[in-house]
N, C-alpha and C. Protein backbone atom coordinates (compact mmCIF):
# COMPACT_ATOMS: atom_id res chain seq x y z
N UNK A 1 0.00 -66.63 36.86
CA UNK A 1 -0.44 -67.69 35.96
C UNK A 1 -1.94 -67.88 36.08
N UNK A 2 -2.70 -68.19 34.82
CA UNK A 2 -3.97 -68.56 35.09
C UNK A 2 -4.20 -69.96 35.06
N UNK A 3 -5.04 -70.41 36.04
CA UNK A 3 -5.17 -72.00 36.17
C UNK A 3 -6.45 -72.37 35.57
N UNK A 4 -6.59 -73.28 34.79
CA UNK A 4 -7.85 -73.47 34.55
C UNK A 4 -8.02 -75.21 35.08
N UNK A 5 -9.11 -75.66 34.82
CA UNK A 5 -9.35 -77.22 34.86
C UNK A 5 -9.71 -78.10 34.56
N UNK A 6 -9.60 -79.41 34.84
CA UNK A 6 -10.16 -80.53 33.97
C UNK A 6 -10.33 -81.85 34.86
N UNK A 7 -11.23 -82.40 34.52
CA UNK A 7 -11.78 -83.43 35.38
C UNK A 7 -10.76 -84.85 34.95
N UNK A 8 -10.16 -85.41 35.83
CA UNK A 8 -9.32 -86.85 35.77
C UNK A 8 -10.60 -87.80 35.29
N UNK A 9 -9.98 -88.59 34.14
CA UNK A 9 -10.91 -89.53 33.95
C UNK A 9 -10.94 -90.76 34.60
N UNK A 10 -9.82 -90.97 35.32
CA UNK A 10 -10.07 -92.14 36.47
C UNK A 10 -10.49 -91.80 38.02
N UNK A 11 -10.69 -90.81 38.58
CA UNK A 11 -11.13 -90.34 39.51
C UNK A 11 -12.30 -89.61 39.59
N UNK A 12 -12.32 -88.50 38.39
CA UNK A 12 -13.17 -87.33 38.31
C UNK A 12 -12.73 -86.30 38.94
N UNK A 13 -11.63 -86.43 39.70
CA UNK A 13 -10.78 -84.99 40.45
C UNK A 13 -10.89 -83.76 39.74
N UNK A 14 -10.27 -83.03 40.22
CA UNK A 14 -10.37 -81.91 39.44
C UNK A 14 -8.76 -81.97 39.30
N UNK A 15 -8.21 -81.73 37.34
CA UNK A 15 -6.61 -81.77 37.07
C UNK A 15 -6.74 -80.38 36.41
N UNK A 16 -5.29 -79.67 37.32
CA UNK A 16 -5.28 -78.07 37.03
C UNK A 16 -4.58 -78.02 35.42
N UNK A 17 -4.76 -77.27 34.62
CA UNK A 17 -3.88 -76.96 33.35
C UNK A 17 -3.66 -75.29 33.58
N UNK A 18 -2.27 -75.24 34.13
CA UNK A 18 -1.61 -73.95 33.75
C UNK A 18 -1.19 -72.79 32.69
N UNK A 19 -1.65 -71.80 32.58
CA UNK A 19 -1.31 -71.39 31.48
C UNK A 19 -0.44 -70.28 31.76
N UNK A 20 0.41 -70.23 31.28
CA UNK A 20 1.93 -69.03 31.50
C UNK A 20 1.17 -67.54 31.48
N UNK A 21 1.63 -66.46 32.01
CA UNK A 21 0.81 -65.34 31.45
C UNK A 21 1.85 -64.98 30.41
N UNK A 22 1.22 -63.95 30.00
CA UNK A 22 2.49 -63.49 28.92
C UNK A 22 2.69 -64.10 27.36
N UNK A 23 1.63 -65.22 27.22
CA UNK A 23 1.71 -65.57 25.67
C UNK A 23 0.66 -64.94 25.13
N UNK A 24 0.84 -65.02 23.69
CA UNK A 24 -0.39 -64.35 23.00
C UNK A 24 -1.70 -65.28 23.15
N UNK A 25 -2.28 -64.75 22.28
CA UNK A 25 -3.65 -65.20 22.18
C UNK A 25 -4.14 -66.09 21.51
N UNK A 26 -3.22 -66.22 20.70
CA UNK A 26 -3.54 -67.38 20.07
C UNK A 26 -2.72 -68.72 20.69
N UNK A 27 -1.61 -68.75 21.67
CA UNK A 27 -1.02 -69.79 22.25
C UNK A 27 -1.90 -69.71 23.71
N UNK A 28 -2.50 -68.83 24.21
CA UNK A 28 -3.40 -69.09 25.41
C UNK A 28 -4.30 -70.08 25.17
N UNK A 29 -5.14 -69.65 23.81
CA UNK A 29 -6.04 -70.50 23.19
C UNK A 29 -5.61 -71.96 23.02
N UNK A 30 -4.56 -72.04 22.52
CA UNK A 30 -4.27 -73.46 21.91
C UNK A 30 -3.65 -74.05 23.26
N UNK A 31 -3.38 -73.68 24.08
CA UNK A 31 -3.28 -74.72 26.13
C UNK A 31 -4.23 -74.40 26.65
N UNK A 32 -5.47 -73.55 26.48
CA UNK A 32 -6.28 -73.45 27.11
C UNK A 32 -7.26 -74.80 26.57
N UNK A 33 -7.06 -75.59 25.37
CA UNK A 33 -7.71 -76.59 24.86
C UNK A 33 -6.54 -77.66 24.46
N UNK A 34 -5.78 -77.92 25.25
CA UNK A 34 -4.81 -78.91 25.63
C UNK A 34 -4.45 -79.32 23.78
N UNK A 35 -3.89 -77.89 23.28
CA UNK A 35 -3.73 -78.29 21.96
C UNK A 35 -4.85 -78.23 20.98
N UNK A 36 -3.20 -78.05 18.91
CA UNK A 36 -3.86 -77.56 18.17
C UNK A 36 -4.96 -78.41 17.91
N UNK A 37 -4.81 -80.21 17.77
CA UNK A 37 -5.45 -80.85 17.49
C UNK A 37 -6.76 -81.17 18.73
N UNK A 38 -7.09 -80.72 19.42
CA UNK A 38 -7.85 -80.43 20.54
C UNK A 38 -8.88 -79.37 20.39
N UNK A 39 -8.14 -78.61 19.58
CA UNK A 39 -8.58 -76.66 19.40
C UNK A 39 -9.54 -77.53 18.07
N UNK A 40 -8.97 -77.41 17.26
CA UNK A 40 -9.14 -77.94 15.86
C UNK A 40 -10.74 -78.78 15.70
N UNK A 41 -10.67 -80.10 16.88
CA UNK A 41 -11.63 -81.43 16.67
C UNK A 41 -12.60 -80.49 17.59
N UNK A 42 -12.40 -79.68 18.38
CA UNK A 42 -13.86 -78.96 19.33
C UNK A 42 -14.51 -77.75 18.50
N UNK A 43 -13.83 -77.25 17.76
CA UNK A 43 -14.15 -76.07 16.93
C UNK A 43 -14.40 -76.21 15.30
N UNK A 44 -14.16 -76.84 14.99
CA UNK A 44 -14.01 -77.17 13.23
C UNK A 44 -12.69 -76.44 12.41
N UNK A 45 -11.92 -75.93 13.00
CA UNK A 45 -11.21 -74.70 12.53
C UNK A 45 -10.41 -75.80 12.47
N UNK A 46 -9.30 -75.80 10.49
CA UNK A 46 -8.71 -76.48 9.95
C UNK A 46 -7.65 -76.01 11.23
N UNK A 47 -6.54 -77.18 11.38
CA UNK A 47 -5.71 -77.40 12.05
C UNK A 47 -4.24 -76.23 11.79
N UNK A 48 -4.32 -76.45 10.28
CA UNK A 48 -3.53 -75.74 9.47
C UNK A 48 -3.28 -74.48 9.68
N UNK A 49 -4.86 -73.86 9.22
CA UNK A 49 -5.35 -72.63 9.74
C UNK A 49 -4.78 -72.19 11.48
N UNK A 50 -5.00 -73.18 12.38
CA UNK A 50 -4.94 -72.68 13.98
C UNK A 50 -3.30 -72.48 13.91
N UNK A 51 -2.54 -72.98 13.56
CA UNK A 51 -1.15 -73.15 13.39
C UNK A 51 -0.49 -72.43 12.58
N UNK A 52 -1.45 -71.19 11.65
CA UNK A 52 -1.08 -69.95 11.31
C UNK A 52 -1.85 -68.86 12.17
N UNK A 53 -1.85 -68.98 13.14
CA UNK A 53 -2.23 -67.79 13.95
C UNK A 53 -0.97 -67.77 14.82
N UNK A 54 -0.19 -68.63 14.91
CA UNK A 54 1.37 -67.63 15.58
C UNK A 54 2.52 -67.36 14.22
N UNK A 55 1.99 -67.72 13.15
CA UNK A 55 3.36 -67.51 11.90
C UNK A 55 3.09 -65.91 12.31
N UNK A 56 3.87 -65.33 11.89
CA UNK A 56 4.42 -63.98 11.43
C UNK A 56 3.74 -63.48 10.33
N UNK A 57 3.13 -62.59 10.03
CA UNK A 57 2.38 -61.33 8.95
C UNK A 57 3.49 -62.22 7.67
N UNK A 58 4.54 -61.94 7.90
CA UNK A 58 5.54 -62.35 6.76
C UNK A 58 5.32 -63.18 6.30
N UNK A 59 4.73 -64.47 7.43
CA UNK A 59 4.61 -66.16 6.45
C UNK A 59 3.22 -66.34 6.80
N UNK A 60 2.14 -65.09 6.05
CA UNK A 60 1.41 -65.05 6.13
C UNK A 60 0.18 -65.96 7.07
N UNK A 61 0.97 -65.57 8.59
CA UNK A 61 0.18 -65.50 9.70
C UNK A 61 -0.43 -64.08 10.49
N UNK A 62 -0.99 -64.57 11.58
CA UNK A 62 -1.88 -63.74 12.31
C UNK A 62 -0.99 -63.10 13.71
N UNK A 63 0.43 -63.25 14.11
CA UNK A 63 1.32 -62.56 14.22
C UNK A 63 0.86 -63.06 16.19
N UNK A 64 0.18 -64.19 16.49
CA UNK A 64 0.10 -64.83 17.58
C UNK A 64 -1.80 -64.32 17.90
N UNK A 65 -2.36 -63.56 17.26
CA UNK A 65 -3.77 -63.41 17.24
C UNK A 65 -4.47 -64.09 16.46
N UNK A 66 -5.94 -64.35 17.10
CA UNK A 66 -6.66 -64.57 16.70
C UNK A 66 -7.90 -64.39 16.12
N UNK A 67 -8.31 -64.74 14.75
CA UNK A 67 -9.01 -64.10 13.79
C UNK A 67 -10.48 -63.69 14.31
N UNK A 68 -11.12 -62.73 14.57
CA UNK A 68 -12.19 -62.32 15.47
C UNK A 68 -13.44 -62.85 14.33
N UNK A 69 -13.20 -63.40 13.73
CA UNK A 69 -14.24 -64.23 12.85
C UNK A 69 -14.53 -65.88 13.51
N UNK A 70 -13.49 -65.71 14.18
CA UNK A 70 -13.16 -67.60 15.29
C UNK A 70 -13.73 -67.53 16.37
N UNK A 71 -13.72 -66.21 16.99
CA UNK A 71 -14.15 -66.00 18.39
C UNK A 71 -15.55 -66.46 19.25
N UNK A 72 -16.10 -66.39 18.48
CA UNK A 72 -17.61 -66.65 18.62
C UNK A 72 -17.71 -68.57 18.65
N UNK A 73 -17.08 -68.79 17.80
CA UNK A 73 -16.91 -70.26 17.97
C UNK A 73 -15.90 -71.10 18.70
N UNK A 74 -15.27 -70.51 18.94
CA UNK A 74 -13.98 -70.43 20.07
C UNK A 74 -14.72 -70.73 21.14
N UNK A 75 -15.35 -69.58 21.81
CA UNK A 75 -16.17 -69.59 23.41
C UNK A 75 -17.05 -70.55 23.53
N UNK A 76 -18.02 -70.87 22.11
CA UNK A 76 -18.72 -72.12 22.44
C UNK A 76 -18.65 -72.96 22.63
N UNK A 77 -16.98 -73.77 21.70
CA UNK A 77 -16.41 -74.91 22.38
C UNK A 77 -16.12 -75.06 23.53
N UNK A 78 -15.30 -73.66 24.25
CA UNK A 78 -14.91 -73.58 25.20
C UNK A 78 -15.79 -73.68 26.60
N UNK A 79 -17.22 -72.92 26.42
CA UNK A 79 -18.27 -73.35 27.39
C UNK A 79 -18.72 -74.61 27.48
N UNK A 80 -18.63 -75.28 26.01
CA UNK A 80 -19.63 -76.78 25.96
C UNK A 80 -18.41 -78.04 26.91
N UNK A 81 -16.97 -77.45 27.05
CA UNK A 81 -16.38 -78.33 27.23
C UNK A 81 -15.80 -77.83 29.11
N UNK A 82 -16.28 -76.99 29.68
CA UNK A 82 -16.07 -76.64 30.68
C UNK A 82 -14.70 -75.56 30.68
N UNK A 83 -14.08 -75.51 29.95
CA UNK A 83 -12.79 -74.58 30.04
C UNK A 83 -13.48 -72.88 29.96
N UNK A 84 -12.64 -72.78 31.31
CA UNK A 84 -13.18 -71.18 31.69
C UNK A 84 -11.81 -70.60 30.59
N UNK A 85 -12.61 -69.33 29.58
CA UNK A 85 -11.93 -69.30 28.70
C UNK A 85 -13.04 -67.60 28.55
N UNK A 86 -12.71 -66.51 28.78
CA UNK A 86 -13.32 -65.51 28.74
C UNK A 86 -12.94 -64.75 27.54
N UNK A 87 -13.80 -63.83 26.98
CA UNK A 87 -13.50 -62.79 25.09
C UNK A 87 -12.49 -62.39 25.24
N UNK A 88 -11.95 -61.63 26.26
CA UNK A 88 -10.56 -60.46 26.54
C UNK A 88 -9.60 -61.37 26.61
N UNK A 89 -9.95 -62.99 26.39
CA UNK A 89 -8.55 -63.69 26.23
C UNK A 89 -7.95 -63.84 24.66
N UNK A 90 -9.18 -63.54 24.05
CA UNK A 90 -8.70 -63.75 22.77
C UNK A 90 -8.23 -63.04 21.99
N UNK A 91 -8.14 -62.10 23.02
CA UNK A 91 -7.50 -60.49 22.37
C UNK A 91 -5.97 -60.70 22.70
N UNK A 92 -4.77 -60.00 21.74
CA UNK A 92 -3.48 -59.70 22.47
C UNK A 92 -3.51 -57.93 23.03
N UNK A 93 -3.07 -57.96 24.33
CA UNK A 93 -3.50 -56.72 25.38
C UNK A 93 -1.79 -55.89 25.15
């Protein structure tokens, strides 16, 4: 499992957020930012939109990937907000 972290707002501790291995890339993404609406308000990326990156090719989704047009704005949220969140995550391997 990869652990990432987050600071308690009544302490300042450090609170671990787990992430399963084994999901795609686009559900790493969306617990790696404690959610779509999380993903969504740090990035600008319509909500809608983040929530077709696990539909299926069929119901014209991104089949659990993520659109390498996001990526770049992805990492910046992800640096500005402390979540260790590296490129090769946004890939499915």
């Amino acid at each position: 499992m990869n652990v990432d972290s987050d600071k308690c707002p009544e302490c300042g501790g450090e609170l671990p957020v787990v992430v399963p291995d084994g999901l795609t890339a686009a559900k790493r993404v969306i617990a790696r930012f404690k959610g779509v609406k999380a993903l969504s308000a740090a990035t600008g990326i319509d909500m809608a939109a983040i929530y077709r990156w696990n539909y299926s090719k069929e119901k014209h989704g991104c089949d659990g990937r993520v659109p390498g047009a996001q990526h770049k704005k992805i990492l910046a949220a992800a640096k500005a907000r402390g979540i260790n969140l590296k490129p090769e995550e946004l890939i499915n391997l």
